[in-house]
Protein backbone atom coordinates (compact mmCIF):
# COMPACT_ATOMS: atom_id res chain seq x y z
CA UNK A 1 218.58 76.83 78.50
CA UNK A 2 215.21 78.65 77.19
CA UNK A 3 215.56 82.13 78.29
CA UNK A 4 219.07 82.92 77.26
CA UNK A 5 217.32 82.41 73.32
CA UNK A 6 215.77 85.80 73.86
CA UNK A 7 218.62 87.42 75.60
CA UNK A 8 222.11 86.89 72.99
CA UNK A 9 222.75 90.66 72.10
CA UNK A 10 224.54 92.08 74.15
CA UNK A 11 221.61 95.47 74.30
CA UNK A 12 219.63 92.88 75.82
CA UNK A 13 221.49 91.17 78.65
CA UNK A 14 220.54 92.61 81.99
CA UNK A 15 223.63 93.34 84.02
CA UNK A 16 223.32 92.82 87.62
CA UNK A 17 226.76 91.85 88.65
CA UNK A 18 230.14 93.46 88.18
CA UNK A 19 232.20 91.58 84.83
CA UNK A 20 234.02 88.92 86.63
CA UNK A 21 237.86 88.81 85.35
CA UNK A 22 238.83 86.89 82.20
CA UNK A 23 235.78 85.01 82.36
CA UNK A 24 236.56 82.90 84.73
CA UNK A 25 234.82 81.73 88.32
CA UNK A 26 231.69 83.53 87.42
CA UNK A 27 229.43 80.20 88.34
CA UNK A 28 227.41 80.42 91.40
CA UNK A 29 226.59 84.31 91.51
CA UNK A 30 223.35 85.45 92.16
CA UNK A 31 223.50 87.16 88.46
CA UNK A 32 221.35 86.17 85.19
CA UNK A 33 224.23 87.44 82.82
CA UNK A 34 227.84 88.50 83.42
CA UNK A 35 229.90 90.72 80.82
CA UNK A 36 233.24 89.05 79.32
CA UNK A 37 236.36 91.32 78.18
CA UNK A 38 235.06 95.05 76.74
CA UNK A 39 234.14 94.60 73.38
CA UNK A 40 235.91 95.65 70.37
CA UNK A 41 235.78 99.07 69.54
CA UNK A 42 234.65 98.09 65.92
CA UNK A 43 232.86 95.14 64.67
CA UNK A 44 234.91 92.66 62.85
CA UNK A 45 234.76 93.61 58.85
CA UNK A 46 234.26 90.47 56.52
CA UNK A 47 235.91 89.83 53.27
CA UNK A 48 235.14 88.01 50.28
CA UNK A 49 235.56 84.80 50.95
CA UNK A 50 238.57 83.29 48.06
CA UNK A 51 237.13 79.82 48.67
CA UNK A 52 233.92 79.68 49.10
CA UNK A 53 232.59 77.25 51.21
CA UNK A 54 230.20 74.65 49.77
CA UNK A 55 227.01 75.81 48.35
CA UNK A 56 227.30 79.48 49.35
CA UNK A 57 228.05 82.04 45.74
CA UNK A 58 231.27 83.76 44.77
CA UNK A 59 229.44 86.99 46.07
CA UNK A 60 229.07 85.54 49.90
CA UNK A 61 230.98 87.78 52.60
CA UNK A 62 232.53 85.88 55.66
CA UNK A 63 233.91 86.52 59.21
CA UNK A 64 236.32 84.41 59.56
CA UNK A 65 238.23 83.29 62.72
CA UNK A 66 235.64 84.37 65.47
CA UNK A 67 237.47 82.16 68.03
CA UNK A 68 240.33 84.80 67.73
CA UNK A 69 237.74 87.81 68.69
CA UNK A 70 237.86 89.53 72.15
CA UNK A 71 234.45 90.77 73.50
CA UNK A 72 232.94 87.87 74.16
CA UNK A 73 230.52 87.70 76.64
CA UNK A 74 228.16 84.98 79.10
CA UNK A 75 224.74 84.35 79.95
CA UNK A 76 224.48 81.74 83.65
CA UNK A 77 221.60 80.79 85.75
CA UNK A 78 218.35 82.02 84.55
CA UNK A 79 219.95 83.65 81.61
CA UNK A 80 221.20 80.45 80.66
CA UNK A 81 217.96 78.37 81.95
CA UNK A 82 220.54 75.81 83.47
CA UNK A 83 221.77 75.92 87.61
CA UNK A 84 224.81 77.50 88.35
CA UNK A 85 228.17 76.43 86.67
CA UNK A 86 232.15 77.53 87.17
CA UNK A 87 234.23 77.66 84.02
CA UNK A 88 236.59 79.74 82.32
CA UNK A 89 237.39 80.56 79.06
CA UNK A 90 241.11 81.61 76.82
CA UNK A 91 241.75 82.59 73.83
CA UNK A 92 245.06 82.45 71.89
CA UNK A 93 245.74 78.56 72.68
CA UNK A 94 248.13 76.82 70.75
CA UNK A 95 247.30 73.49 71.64
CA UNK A 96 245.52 71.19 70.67
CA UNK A 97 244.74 74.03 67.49
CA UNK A 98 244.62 73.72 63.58
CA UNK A 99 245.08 77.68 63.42
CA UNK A 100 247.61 78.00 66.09
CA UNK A 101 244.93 80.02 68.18
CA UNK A 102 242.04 78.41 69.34
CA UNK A 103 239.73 79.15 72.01
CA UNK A 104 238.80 77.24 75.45
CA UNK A 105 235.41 76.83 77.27
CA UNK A 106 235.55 75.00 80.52
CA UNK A 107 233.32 74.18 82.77
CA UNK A 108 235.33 73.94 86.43
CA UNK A 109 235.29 71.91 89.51
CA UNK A 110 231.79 73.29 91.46
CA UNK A 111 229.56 73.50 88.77
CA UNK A 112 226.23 72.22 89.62
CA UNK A 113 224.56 69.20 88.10
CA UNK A 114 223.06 70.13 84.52
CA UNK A 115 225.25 73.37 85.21
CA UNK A 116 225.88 75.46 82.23
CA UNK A 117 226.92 78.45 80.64
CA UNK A 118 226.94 80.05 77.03
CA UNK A 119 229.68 82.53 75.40
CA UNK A 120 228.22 84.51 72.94
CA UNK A 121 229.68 87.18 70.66
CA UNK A 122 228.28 89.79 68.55
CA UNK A 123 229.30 90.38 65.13
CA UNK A 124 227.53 93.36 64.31
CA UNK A 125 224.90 94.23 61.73
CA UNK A 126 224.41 92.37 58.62
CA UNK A 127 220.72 92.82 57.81
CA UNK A 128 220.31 92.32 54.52
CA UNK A 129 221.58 88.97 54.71
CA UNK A 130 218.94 85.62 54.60
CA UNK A 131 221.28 82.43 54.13
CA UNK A 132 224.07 81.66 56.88
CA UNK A 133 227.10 79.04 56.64
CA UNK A 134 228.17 78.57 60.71
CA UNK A 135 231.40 76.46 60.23
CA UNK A 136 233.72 75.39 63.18
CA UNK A 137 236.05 72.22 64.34
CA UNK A 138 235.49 71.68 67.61
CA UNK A 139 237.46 69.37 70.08
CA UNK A 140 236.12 67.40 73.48
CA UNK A 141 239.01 66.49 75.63
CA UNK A 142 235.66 63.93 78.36
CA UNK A 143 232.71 63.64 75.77
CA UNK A 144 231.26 61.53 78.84
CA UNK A 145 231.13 64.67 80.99
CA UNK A 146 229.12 66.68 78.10
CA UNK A 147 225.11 66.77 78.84
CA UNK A 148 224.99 68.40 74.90
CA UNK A 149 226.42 71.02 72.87
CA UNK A 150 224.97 73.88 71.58
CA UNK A 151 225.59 75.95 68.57
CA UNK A 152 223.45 79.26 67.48
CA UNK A 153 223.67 82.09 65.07
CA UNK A 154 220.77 84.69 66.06
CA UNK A 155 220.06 87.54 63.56
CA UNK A 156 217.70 90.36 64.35
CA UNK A 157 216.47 92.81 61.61
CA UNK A 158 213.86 94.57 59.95
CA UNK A 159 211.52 94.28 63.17
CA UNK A 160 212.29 90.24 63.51
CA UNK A 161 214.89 88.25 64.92
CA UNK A 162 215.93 84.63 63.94
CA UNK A 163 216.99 82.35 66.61
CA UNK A 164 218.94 79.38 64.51
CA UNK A 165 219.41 77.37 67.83
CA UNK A 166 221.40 73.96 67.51
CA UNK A 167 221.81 71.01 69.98
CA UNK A 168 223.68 68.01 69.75
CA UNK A 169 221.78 65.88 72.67
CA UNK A 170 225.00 63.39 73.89
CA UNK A 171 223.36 62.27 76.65
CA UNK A 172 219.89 61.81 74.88
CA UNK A 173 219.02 60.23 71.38
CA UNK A 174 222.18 61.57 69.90
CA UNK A 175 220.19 63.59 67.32
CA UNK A 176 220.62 67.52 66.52
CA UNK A 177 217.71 69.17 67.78
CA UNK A 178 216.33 72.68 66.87
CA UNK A 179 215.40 75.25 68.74
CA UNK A 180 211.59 76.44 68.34
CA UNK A 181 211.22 80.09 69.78
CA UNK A 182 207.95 79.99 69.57
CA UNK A 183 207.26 76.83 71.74
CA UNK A 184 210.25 77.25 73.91
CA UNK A 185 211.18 73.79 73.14
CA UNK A 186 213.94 71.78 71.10
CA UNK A 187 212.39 70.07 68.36
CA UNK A 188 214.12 66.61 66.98
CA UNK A 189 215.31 65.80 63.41
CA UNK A 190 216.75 62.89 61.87
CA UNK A 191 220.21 64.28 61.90
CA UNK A 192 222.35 61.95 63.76
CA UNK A 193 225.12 63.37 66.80
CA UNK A 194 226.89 60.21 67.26
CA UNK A 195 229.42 60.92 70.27
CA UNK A 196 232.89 62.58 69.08
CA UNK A 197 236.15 60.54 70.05
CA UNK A 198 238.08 62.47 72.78
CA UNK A 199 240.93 64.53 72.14
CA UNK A 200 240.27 64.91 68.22
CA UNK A 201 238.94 67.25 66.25
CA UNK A 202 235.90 67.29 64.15
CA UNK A 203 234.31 69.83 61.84
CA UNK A 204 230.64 71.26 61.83
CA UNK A 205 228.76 72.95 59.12
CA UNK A 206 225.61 74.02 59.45
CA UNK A 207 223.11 75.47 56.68
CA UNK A 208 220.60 78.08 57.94
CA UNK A 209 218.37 80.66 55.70
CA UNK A 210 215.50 82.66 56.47
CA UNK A 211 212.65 81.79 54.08
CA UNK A 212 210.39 84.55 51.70
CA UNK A 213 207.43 85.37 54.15
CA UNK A 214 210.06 85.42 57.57
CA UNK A 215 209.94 81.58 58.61
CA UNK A 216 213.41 80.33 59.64
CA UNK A 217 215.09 77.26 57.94
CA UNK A 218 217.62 75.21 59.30
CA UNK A 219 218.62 72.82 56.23
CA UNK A 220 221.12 70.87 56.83
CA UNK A 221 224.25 69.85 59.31
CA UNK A 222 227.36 68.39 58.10
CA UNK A 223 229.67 66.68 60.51
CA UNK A 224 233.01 65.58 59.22
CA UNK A 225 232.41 65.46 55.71
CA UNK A 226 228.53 63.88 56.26
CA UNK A 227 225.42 66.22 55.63
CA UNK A 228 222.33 65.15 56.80
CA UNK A 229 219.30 67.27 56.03
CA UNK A 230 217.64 68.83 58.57
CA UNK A 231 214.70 70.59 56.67
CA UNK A 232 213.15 71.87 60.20
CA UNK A 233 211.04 75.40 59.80
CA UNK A 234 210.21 77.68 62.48
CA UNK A 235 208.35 81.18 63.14
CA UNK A 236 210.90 83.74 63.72
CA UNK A 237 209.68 86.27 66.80
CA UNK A 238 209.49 89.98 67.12
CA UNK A 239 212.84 92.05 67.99
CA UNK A 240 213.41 96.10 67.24
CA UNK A 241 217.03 95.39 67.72
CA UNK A 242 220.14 94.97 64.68
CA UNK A 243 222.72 92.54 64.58
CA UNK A 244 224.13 89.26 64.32
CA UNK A 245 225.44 86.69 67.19
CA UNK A 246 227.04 83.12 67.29
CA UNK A 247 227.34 81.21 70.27
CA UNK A 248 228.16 78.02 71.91
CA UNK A 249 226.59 76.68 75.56
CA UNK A 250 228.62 73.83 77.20
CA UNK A 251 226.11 71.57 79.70
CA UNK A 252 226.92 69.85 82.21
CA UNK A 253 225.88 66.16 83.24
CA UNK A 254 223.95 64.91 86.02
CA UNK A 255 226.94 65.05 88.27
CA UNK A 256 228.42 68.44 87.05
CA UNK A 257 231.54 66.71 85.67
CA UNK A 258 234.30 69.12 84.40
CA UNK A 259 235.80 69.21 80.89
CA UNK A 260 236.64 71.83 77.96
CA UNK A 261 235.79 72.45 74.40
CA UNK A 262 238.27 74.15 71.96
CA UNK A 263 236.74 75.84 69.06
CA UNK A 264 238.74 76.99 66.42
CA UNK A 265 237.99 78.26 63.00
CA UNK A 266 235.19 79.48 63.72
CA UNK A 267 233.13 81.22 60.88
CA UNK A 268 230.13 82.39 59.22
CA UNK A 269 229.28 82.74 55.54
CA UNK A 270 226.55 85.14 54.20
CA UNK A 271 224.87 86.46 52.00
């Protein structure tokens, strides 16, 4: 799970295998990074956001309903710094949904132990932006099967990119944990990931800015209704790229147990 921080955008994933169809089956393949559906044409425009989400001003711009995006793409293997996995992912689901259109990540029968696999999706460039709402319900149909779930919004501008990297560690000290790019190692907070219930549906918040003098902050992390501070700063690296990503890697347990993740309502504030 360390190299895929430096490898998100899409300009940066090496290809070395041919896009495997609707995402699915691609576990097991002797490439570092495999290529979803062709992108959009155009990146998805934001609006002003009519409710604001907590904390962020009137002015904030958000793209709303990234679960509903084609063009997502995956990072396996060494891309993904996990062994190989098999899983498949839709878009469009019905059910369970609170949209009416969420999106699926599974990880299939054959995935190795500690298998995993991260969809990623570019949202284009937004540079002048420094503060960050990610905002999502989520919904675990084996939480037992789930090694930890990560979340990330990655920015890259100006000569710097800022790897907000998020892990709920289920099989660990059910804490979020942060990702430190420098150190190549998830750092703990006090921020508490109790389990989720199966088959129900929680919502996720998290606060991320980049600070005056290029450190990155991750603030806080609310989880149905409860924020807990976070207050975790990090070095951002060097990147001559332009663009902002979110993403979410599913891991596997020790014995490579399947089970799926919806996502739906899927967002990010900025500004």
């Amino acid at each position: 799970m360390n190299e895929v921080k430096k490898l998100l955008r899409p300009s940066l994933v090496v290809f070395t295998l041919a896009a495997c169809v609707a995402l699915a089956g691609c576990g097991g393949k002797s490439a570092t990074a495999s290529s979803g559906p062709t992108p959009d044409a155009s990146n998805p425009a934001p609006g002003a956001s009519p409710t604001p989400t907590s904390g962020a001003p009137t002015s904030a711009q958000v793209i709303p309903d990234i679960q509903k995006l084609t063009g997502w793409q995956t990072c396996v293997l060494s891309c993904a710094g996990a062994p190989a996995a098999v899983f498949s992912m839709a878009t469009g689901v019905a059910s369970p949904s609170l949209s009416g259109s969420s999106a699926r990540f599974s990880l299939l029968s054959g995935t190795k132990p500690f298998g995993a696999v991260m969809w990623f999706r570019a949202l284009g460039p937004h540079n002048s932006a420094t503060h960050f709402l990610f905002d999502l319900n989520f919904y675990v149909d084996n939480p037992a099967a789930t090694q930890a779930m990560e979340f990330y919004v990655t920015q890259s501008s100006g000569g710097a990119r800022y790897d907000f990297g998020t892990q709920c560690d289920l099989a660990g000290g059910h804490a979020w944990r942060m990702w430190d790019n420098i150190g190549h190692k998830w750092m703990g907070s006090a921020a508490t990931c109790p389990a989720p219930a199966a088959k129900s549906w929680n919502h996720l918040t998290f606060e991320f800015q980049r600070q005056t003098g290029g450190n990155l902050m991750f603030t806080a992390v609310t989880v149905n209704g409860r924020r807990s501070l976070v207050n975790l700063s990090m070095q951002h690296t060097a990147d001559s790229n332009s663009g902002l990503d979110v993403a979410y890697q599913a891991d596997a347990n020790g014995s490579g147990t399947p089970y799926s993740v919806w996502l739906d309502k899927v967002s990010v504030t900025y500004w």
